[in-house]
C-alpha atoms as a PDB file:
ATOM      1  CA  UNK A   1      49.501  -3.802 -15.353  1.00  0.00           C
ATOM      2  CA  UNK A   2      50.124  -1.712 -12.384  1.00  0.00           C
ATOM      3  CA  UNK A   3      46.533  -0.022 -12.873  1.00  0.00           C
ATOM      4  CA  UNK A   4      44.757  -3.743 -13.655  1.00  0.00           C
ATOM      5  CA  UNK A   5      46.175  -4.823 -10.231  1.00  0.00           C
ATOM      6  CA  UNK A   6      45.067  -1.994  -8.265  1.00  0.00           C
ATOM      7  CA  UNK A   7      41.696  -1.566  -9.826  1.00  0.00           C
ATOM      8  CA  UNK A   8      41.186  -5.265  -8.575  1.00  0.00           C
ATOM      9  CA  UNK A   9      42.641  -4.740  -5.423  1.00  0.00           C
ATOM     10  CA  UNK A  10      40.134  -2.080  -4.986  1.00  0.00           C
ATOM     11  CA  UNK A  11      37.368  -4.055  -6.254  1.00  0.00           C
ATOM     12  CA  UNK A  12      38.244  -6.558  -3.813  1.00  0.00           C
ATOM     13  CA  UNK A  13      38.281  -4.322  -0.993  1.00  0.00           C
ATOM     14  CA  UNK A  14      34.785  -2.623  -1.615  1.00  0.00           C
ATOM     15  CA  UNK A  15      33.417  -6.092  -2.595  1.00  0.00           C
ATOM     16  CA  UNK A  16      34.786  -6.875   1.281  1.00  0.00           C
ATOM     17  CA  UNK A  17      33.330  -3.953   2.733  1.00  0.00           C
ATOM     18  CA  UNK A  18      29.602  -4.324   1.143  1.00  0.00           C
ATOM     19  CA  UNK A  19      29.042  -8.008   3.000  1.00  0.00           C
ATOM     20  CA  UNK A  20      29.647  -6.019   6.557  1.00  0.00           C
ATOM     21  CA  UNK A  21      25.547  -5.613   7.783  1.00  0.00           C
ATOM     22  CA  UNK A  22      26.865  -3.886  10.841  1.00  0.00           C
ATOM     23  CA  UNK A  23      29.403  -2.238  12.690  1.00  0.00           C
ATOM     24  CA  UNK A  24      33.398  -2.751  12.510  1.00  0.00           C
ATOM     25  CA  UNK A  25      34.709  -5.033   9.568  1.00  0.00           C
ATOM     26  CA  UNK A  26      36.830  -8.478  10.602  1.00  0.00           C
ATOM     27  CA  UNK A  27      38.816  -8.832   7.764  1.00  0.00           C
ATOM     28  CA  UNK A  28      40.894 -12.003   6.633  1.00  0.00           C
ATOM     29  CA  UNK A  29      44.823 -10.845   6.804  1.00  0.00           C
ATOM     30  CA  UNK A  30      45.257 -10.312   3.350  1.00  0.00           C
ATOM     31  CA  UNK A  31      47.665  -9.509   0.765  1.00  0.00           C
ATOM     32  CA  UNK A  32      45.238  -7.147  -1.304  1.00  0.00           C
ATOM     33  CA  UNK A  33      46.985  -7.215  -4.672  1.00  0.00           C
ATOM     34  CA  UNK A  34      47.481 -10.522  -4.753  1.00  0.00           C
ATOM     35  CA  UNK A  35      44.381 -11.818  -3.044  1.00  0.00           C
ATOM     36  CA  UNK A  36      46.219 -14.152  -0.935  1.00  0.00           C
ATOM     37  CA  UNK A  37      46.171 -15.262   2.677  1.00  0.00           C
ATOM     38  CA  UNK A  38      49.462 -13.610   4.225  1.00  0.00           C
ATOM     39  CA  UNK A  39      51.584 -16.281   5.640  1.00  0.00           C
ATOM     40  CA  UNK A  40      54.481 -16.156   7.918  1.00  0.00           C
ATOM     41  CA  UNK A  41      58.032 -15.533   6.150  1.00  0.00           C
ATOM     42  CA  UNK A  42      56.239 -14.768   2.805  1.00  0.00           C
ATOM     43  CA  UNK A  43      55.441 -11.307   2.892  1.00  0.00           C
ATOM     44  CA  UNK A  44      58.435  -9.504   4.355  1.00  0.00           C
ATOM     45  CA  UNK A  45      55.837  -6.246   5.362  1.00  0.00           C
ATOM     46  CA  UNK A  46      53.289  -8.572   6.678  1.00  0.00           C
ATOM     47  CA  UNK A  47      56.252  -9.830   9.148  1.00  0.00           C
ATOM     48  CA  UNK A  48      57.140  -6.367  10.136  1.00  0.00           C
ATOM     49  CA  UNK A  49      53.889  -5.456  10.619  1.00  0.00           C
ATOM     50  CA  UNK A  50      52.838  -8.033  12.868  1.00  0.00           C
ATOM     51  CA  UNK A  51      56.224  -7.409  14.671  1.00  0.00           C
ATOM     52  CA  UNK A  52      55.501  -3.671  14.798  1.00  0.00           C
ATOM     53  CA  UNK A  53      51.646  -4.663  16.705  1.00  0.00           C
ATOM     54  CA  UNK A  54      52.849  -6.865  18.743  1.00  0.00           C
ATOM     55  CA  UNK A  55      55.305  -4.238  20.398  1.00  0.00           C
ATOM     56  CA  UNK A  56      53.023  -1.084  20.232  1.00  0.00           C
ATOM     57  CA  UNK A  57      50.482  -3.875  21.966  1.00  0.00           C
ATOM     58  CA  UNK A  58      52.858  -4.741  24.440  1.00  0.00           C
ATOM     59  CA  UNK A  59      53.825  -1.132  25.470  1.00  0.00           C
ATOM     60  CA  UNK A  60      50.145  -0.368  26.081  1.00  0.00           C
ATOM     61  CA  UNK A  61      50.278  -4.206  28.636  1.00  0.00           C
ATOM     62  CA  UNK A  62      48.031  -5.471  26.031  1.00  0.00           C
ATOM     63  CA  UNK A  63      45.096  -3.116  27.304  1.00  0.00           C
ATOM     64  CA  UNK A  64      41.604  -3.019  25.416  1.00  0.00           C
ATOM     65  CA  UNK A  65      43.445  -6.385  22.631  1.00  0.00           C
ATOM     66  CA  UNK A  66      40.707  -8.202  21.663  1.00  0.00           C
ATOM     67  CA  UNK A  67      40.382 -12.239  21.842  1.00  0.00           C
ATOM     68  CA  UNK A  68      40.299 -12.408  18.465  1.00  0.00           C
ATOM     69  CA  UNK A  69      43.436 -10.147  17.916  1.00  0.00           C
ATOM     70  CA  UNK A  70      45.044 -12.392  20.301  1.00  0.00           C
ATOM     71  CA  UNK A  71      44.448 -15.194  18.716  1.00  0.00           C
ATOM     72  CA  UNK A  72      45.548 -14.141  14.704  1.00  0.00           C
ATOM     73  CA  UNK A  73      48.858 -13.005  16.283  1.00  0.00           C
ATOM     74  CA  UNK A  74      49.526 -16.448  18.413  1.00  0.00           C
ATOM     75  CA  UNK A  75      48.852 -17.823  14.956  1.00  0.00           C
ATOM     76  CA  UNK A  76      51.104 -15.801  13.223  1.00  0.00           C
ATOM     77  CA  UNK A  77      53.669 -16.804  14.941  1.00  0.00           C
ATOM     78  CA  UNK A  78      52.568 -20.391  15.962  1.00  0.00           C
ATOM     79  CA  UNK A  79      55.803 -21.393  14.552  1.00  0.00           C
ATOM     80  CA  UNK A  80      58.654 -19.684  15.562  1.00  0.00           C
ATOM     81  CA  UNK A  81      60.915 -21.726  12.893  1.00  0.00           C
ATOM     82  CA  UNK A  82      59.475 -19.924  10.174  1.00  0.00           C
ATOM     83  CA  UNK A  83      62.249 -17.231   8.587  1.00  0.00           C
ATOM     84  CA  UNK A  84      60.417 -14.607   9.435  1.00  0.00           C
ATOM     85  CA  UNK A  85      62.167 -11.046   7.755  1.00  0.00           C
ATOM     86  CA  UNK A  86      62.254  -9.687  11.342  1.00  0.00           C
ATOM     87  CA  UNK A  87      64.803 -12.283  12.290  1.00  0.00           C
ATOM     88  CA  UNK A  88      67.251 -10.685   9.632  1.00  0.00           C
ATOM     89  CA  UNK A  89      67.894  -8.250  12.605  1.00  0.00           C
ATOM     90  CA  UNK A  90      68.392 -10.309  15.846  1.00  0.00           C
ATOM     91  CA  UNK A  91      67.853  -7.380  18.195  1.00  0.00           C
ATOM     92  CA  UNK A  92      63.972  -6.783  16.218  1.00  0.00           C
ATOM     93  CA  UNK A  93      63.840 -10.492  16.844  1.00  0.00           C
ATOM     94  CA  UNK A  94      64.526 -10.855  20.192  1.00  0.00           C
ATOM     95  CA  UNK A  95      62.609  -8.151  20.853  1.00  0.00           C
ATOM     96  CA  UNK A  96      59.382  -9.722  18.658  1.00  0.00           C
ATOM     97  CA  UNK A  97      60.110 -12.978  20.873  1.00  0.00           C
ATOM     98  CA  UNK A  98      60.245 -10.899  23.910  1.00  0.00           C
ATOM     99  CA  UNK A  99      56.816  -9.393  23.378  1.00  0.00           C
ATOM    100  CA  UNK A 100      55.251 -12.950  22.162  1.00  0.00           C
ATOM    101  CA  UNK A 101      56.047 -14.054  26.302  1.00  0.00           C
ATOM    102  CA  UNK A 102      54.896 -10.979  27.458  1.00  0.00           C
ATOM    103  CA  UNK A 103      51.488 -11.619  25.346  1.00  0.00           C
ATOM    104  CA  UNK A 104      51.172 -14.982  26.409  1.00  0.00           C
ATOM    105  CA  UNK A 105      51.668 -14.144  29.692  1.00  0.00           C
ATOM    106  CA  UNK A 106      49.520 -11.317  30.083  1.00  0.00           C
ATOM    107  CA  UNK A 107      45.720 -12.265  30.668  1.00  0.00           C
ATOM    108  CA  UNK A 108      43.308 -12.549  27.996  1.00  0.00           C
ATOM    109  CA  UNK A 109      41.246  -9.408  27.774  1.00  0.00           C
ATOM    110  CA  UNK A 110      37.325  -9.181  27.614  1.00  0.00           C
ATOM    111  CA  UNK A 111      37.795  -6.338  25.409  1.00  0.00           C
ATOM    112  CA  UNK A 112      35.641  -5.194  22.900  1.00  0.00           C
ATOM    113  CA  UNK A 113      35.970  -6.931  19.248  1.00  0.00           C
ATOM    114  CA  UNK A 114      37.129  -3.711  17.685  1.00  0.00           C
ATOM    115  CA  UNK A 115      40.858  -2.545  17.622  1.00  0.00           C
ATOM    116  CA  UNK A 116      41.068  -1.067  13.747  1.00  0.00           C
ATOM    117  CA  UNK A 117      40.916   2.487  15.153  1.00  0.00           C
ATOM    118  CA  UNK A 118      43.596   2.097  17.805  1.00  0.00           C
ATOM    119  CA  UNK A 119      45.781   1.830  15.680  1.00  0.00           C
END
């Protein structure tokens, strides 16, 4: 089972990377093995990673984030309700809440498209 699953996931992922004509892929946030859209509170390593961004973006003041960065993490989070695994340690959540203002706050960037090799 475990090989089915990955040899689909991989599938998937070169099936992905064939409709890109040029430059840096935009992919759909993804759970690969399970082909679904990741949503908030579902995926406890999607929620840490999108904590884990949004704090390594806010120690760099949000420099070179792209609009369209911007705009999948204000999604993420568009609803702060949401049991999100993060919030299973207040201090990580107050600190993910923290960086959401600062994000907000900061002014949208005219940066290039491209973060995937920033990080």
């Amino acid at each position: 089972m475990f090989m089915a699953s990955f040899n689909a996931a991989v599938d998937s992922y070169g099936g992905e990377l064939k409709t890109i004509p040029n430059g840096e892929p935009i992919f759909p946030t993804r759970i690969w093995t399970r082909a679904a859209a990741v949503r908030p509170g579902d995926y406890s390593l999607a929620d840490e990673a999108y904590a884990d961004l949004l704090d390594r973006l806010t120690k760099t003041q949000f420099k070179d984030m792209s609009p369209e960065l911007r705009a999948n993490i204000l999604n993420y989070y568009a609803d702060t309700s949401i049991s999100f695994a993060t919030k299973k340690n207040p201090k990580e959540w107050t600190r993910t809440l923290a960086d959401l203002d600062a994000m907000k706050s900061a002014p949208p960037s005219a940066a290039p498209t491209s973060t995937a090799s920033r990080f």
